[in-house]
Protein backbone atom coordinates (compact mmCIF):
# COMPACT_ATOMS: atom_id res chain seq x y z
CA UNK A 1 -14.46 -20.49 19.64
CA UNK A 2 -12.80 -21.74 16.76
CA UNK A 3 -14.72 -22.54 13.66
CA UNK A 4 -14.27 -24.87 11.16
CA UNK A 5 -12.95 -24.21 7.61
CA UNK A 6 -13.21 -27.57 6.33
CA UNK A 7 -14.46 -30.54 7.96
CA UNK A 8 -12.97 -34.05 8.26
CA UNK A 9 -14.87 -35.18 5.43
CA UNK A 10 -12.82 -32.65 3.22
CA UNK A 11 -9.79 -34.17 4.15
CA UNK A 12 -10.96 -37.48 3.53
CA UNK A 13 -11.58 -36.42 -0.40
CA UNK A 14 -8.47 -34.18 -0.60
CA UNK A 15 -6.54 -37.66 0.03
CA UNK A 16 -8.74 -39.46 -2.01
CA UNK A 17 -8.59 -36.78 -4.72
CA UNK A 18 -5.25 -36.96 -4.35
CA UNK A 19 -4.17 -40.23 -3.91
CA UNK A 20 -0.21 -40.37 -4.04
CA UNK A 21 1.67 -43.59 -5.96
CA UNK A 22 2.84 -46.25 -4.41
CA UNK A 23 6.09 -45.67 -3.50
CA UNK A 24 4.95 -42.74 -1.27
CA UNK A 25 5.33 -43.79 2.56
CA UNK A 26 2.52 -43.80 4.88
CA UNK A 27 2.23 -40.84 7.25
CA UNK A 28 -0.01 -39.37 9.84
CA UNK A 29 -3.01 -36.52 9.19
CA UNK A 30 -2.20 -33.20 10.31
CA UNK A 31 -4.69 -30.60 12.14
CA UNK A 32 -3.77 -26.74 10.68
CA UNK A 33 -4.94 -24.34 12.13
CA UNK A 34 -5.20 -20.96 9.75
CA UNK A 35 -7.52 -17.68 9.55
CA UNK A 36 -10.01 -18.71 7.10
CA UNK A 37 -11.24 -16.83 3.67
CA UNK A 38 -9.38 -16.55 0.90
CA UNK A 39 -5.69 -17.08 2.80
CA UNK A 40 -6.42 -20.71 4.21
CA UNK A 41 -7.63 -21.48 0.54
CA UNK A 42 -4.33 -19.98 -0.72
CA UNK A 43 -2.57 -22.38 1.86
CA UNK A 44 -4.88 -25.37 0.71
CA UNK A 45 -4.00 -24.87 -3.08
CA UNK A 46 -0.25 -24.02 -2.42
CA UNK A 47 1.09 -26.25 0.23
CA UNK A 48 -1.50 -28.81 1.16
CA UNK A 49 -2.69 -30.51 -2.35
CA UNK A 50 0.77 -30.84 -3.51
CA UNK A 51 1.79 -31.98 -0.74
CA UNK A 52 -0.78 -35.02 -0.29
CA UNK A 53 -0.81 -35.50 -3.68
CA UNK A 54 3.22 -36.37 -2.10
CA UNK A 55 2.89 -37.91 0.68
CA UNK A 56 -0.98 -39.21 1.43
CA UNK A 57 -0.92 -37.19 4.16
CA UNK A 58 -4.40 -35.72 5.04
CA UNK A 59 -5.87 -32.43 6.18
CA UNK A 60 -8.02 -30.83 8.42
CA UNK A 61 -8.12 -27.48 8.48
CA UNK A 62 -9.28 -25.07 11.37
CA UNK A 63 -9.92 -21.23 11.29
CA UNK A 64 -9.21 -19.50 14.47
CA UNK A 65 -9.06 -15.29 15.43
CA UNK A 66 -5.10 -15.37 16.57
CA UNK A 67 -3.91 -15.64 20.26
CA UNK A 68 -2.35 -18.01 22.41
CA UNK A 69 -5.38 -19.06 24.69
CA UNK A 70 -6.10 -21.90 23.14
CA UNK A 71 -3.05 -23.38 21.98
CA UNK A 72 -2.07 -22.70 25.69
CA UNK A 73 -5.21 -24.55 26.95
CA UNK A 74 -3.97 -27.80 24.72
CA UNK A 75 -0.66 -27.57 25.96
CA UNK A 76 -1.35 -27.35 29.63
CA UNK A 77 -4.01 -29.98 29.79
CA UNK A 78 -1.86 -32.19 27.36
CA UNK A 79 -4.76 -32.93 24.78
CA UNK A 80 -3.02 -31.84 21.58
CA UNK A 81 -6.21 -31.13 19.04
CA UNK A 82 -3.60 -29.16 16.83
CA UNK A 83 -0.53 -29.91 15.08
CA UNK A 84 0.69 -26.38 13.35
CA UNK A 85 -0.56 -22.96 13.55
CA UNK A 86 -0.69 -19.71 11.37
CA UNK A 87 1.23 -17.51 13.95
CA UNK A 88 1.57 -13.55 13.64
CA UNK A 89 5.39 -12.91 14.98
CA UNK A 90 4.87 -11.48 17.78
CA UNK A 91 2.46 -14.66 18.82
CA UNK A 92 5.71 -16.85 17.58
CA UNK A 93 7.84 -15.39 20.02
CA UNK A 94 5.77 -15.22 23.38
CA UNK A 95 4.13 -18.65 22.21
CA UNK A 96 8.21 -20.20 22.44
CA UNK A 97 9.22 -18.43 25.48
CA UNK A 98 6.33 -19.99 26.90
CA UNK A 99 6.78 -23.71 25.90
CA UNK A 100 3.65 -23.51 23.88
CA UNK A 101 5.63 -24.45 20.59
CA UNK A 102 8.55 -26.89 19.52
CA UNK A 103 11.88 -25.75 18.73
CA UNK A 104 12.54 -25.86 14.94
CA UNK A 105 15.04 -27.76 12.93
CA UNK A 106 15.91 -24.93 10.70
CA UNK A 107 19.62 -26.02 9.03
CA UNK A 108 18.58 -29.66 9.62
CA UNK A 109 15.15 -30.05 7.48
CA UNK A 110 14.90 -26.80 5.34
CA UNK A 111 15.71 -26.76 1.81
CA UNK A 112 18.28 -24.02 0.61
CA UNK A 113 16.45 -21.54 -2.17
CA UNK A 114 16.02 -23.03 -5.63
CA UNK A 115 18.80 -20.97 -6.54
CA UNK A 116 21.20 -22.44 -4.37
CA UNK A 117 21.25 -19.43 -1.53
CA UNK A 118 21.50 -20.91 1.91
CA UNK A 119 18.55 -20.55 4.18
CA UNK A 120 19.63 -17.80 6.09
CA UNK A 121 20.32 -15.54 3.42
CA UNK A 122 17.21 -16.42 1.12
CA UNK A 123 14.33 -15.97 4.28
CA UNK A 124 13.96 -12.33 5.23
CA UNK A 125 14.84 -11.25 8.46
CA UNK A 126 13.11 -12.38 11.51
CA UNK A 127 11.22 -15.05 9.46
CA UNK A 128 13.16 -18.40 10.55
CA UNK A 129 12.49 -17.92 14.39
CA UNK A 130 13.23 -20.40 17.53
CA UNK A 131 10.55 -22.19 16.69
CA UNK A 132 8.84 -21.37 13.89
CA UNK A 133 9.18 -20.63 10.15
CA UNK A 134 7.97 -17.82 8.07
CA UNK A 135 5.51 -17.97 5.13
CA UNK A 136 4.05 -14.66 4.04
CA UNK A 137 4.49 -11.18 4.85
CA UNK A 138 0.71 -9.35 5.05
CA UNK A 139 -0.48 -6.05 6.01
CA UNK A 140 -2.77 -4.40 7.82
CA UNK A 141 -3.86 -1.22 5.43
CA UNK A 142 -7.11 0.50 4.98
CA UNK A 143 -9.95 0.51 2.22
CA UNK A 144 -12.81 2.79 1.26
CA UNK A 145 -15.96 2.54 -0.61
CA UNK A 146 -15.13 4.45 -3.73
CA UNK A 147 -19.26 5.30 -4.10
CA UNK A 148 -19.24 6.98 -1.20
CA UNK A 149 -16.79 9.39 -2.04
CA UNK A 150 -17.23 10.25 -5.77
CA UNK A 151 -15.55 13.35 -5.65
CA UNK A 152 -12.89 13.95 -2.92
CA UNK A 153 -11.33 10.47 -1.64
CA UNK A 154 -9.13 9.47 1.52
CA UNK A 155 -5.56 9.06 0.64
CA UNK A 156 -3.89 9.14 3.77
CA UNK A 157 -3.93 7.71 7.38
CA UNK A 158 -5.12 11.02 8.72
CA UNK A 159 -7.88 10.76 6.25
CA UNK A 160 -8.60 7.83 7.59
CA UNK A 161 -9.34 9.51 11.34
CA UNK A 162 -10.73 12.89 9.76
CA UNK A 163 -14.86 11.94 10.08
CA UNK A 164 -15.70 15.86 9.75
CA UNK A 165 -13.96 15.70 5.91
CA UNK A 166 -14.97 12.22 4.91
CA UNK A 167 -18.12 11.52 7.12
CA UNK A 168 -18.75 8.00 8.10
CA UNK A 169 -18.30 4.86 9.87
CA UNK A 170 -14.99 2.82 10.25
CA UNK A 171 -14.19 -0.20 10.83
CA UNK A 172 -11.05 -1.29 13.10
CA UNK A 173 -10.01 -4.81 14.43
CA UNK A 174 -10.95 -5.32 17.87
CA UNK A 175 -7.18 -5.25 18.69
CA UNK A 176 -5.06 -2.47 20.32
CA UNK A 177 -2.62 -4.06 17.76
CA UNK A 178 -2.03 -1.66 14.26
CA UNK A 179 -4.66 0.72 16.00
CA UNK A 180 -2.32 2.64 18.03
CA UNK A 181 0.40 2.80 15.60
CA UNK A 182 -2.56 4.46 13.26
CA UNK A 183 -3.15 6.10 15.75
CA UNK A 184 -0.13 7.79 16.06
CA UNK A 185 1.04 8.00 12.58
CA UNK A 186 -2.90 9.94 12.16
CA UNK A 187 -1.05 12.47 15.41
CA UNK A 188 1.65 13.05 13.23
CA UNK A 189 4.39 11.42 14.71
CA UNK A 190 6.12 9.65 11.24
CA UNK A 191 6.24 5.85 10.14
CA UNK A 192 9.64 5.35 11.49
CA UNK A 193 8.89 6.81 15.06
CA UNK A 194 5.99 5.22 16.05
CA UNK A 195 7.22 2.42 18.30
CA UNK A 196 10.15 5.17 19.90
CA UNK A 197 6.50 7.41 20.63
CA UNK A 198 4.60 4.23 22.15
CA UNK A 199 7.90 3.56 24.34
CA UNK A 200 7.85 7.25 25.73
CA UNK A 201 6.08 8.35 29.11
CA UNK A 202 2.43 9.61 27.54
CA UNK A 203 3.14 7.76 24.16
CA UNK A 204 0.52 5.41 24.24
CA UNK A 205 -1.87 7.67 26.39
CA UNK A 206 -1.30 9.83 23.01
CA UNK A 207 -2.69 6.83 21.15
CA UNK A 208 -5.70 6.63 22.80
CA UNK A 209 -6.79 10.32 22.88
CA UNK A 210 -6.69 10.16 19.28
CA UNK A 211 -8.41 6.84 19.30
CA UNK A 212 -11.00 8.83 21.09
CA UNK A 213 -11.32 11.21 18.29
CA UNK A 214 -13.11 8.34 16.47
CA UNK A 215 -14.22 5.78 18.91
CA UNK A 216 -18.07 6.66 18.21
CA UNK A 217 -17.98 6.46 14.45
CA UNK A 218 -16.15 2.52 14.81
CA UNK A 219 -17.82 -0.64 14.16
CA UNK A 220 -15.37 -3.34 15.63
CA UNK A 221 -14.53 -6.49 13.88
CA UNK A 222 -12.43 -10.09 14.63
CA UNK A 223 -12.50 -11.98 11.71
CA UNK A 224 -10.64 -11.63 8.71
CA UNK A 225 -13.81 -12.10 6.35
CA UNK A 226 -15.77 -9.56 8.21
CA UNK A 227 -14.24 -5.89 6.69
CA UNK A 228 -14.84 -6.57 3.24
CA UNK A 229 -18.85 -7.74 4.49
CA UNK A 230 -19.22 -4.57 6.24
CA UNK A 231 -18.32 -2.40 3.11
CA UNK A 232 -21.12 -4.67 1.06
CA UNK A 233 -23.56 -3.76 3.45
CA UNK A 234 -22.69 -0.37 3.43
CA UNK A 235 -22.28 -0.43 7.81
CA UNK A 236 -19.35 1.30 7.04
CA UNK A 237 -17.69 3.66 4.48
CA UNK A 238 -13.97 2.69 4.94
CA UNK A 239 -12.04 -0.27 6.99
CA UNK A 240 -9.18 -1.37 8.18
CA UNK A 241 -8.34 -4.86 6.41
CA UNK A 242 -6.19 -7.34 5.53
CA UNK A 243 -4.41 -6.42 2.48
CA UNK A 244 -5.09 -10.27 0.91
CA UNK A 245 -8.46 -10.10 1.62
CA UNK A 246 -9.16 -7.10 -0.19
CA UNK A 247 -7.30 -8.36 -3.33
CA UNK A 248 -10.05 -11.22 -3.71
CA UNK A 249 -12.78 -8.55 -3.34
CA UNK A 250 -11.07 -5.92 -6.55
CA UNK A 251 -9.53 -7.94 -8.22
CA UNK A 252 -12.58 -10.95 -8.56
CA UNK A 253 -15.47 -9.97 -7.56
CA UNK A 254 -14.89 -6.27 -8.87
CA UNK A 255 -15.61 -4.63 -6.00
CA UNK A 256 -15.88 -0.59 -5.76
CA UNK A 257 -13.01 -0.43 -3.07
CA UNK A 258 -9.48 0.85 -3.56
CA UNK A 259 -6.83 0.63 -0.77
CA UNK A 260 -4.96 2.98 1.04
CA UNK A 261 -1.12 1.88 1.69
CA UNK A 262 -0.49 4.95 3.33
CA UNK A 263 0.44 3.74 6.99
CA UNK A 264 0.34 0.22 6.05
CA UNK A 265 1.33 -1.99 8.80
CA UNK A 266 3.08 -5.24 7.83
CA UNK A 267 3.99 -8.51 9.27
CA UNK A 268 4.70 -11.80 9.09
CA UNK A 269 3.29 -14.62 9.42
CA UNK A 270 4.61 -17.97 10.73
CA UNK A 271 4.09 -21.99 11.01
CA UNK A 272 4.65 -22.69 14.34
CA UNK A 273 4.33 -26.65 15.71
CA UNK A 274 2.78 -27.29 18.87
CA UNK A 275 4.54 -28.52 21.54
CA UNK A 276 3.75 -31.92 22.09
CA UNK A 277 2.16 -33.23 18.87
CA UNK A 278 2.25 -37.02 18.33
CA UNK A 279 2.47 -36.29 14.42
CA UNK A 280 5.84 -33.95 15.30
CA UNK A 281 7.96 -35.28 12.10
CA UNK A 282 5.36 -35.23 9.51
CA UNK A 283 4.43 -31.67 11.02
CA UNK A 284 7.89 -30.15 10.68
CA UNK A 285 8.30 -31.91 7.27
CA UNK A 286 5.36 -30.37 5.85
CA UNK A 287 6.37 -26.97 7.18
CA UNK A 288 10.12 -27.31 4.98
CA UNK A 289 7.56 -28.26 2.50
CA UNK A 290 5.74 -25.21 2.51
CA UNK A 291 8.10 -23.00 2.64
CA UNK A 292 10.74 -23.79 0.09
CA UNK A 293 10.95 -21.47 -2.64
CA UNK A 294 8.58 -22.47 -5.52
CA UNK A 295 5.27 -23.48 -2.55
CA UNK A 296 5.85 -19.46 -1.40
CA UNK A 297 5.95 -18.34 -4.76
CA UNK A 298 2.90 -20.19 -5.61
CA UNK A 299 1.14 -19.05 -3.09
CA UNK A 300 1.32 -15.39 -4.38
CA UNK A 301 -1.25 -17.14 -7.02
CA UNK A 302 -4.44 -17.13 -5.06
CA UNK A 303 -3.93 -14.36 -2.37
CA UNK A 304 -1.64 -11.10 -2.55
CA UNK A 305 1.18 -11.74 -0.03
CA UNK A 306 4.72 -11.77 -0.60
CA UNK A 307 7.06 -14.55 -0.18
CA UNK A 308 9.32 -14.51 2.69
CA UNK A 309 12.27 -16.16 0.77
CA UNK A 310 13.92 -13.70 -1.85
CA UNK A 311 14.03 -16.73 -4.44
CA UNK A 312 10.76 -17.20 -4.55
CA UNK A 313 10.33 -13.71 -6.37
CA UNK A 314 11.66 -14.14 -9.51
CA UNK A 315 8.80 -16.60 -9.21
CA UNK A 316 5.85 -14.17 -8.92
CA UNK A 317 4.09 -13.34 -11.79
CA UNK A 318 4.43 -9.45 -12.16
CA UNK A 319 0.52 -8.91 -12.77
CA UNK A 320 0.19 -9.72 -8.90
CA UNK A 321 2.85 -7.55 -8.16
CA UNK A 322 0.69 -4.33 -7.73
CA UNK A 323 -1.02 -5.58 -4.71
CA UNK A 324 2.07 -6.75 -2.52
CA UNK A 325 3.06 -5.11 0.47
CA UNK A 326 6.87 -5.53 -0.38
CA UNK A 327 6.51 -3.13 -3.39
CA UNK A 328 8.83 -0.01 -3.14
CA UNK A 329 5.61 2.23 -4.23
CA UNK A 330 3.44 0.53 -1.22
CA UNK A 331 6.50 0.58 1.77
CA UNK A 332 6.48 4.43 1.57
CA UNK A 333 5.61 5.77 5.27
CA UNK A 334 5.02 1.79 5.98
CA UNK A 335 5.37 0.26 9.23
CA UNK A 336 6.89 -2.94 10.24
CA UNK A 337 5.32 -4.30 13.04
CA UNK A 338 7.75 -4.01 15.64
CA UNK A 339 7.27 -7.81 17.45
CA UNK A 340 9.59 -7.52 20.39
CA UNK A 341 7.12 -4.43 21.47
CA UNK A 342 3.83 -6.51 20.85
CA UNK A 343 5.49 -9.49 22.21
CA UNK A 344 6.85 -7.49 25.79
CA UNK A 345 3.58 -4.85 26.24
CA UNK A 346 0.74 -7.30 24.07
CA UNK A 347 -0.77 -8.57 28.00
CA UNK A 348 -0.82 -5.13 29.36
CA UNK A 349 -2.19 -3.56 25.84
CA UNK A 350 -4.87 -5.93 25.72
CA UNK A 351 -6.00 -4.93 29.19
CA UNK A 352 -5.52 -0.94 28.39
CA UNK A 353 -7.45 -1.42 25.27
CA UNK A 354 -10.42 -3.59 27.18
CA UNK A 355 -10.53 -0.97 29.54
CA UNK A 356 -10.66 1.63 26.70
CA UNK A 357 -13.64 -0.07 25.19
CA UNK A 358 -16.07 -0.80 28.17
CA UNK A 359 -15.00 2.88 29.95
CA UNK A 360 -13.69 1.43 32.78
């Protein structure tokens, strides 16, 4: 069940707010559909203000927990409620080969970097896919309450996993997705190896013994606001979390928690259009919108994810820089998420990891 960011009535007073001049053409209101907290509002001050204050064009804004299910549902039954989503990559890829999203215009509609670099040099790899176009790359990384461990504190992903030396509960995302490369990488097997381990006979069986070795001391979450909530109530002493999210919490509200990057897991994520939306030009203009090189770069100005296009860099102010997951200090024994493996083995993962859970 989806649940709603803002409702209608916000988008009513964004375009209001931001009523555009005269010469700006009419246009259609576009449904986005994002992960809520402090990203979406990074998204809403980056790329959707500037651009009604541009066009007219209105907003409503959706949060969802990832997945295809629903998009899929819309699709099938031909009842578009959404216009473009906040896909992870591996989502972007099974959602195309599926039909689920429309083929992108990349050379056609997007702008070249502000610098002049053509498209395909200034996006990072794997960020202009099929049919979708990359924003931001995040990571998954790991945080600890630093009152809970005054003396000796985790540093690494095997800390992480080691409840005998740094007692306490964790919390994971209900996801066999980042967990078994943890996993691993907490078995020893090193950054670089861990999708050639999960691709061996016994790799991921290797996962899950060692996700055994904490499975009672876990508190699960879904959403993206709900690690940071479970370290202010103290339900856990350490958490897996989105590395954004956890820049709002230290660097804001001065929160007690410091992040691991140790074993970081990173990604991408994408604007992907659903197939079949009425509103299918304003949609894909918006997207070359938000993606050019000075809407990524200001982006980096509310939440802590890097830019997928290399001009947008220079952009960045360098007191923000600390808390990206492209730094060289934070990539050391990194992970990229390897998305042809989630996007092949994410069906039968999901089932292995539901099985895992209940004890069946």
């Amino acid at each position: 069940m989806t649940q709603r960011w803002q409702s209608k009535a916000f988008a009513v007073a964004l375009a209001a707010a931001l009523a555009p001049s005269a010469a700006a053409p009419a246009a259609d209101n576009l449904t986005v559909v994002s992960w809520g907290g402090a990203y979406t509002r990074s998204q809403v001050e980056a790329y959707m203000k500037p651009y009604t204050a541009k066009t007219g064009v209105a907003f409503d804004v959706v949060d969802y927990n990832g997945g295809l299910n629903e998009i899929e549902r819309q699709v099938e039954s031909g009842q578009i409620e959404w216009n473009i989503v906040d896909v992870e990559l591996s989502d972007a890829v099974r959602g195309c080969d599926s039909g689920l999203f429309e083929e992108f215009p990349h050379d056609e509609i997007l702008p070249p970097g502000d610098d002049g670099m053509p498209i395909h040099d200034d996006f990072i790899p794997a960020a202009l896919q099929d049919c979708a176009v990359g924003e931001i790359v995040w990571s998954t990384v790991f945080a600890f309450d630093r009152t809970k461990f005054p003396e000796q504190q985790p540093r690494t992903i095997q800390d992480f996993f080691d409840v005998e030396k740094f007692p306490g509960k964790r919390g994971l995302r209900k996801s066999p997705r980042v967990n078994l490369e943890w996993a691993l990488m907490a078995d020893g097997v090193r950054s670089a190896e861990v999708y050639l381990e999960l691709s061996k006979p016994g790799g991921i069986a290797r996962a899950f013994r060692m996700l055994d070795t904490i499975r009672d001391h876990v508190i699960w979450w879904e959403a993206g606001s709900e690690p940071t909530k479970l370290l202010d109530r103290g339900e856990v002493v350490m958490t897996s979390a989105y590395n954004g999210r956890l820049y709002d919490a230290i660097a804001i509200e001065n929160k007690p928690y410091q992040i691991v990057w140790d074993g970081q897991v990173w990604d991408i994520d994408l604007w992907a259009v659903v197939k079949g939306t009425e509103n299918l030009e304003t949609a894909f203009d918006f997207v070359a919108f938000s993606t050019d090189t000075q809407r990524l770069a200001d982006q980096a100005k509310y939440i802590s994810y890097g830019p997928v296009r290399r001009s947008s860099m220079r952009l960045i102010d360098p007191a923000m820089r600390w808390m990206l997951p492209t730094t060289s200090e934070n990539l050391l024994h990194a992970v990229q998420n390897n998305f042809q493996w989630w996007s092949d083995n994410q069906a039968r993962m999901d089932q292995r990891f539901r099985e895992w859970l209940t004890g069946s």
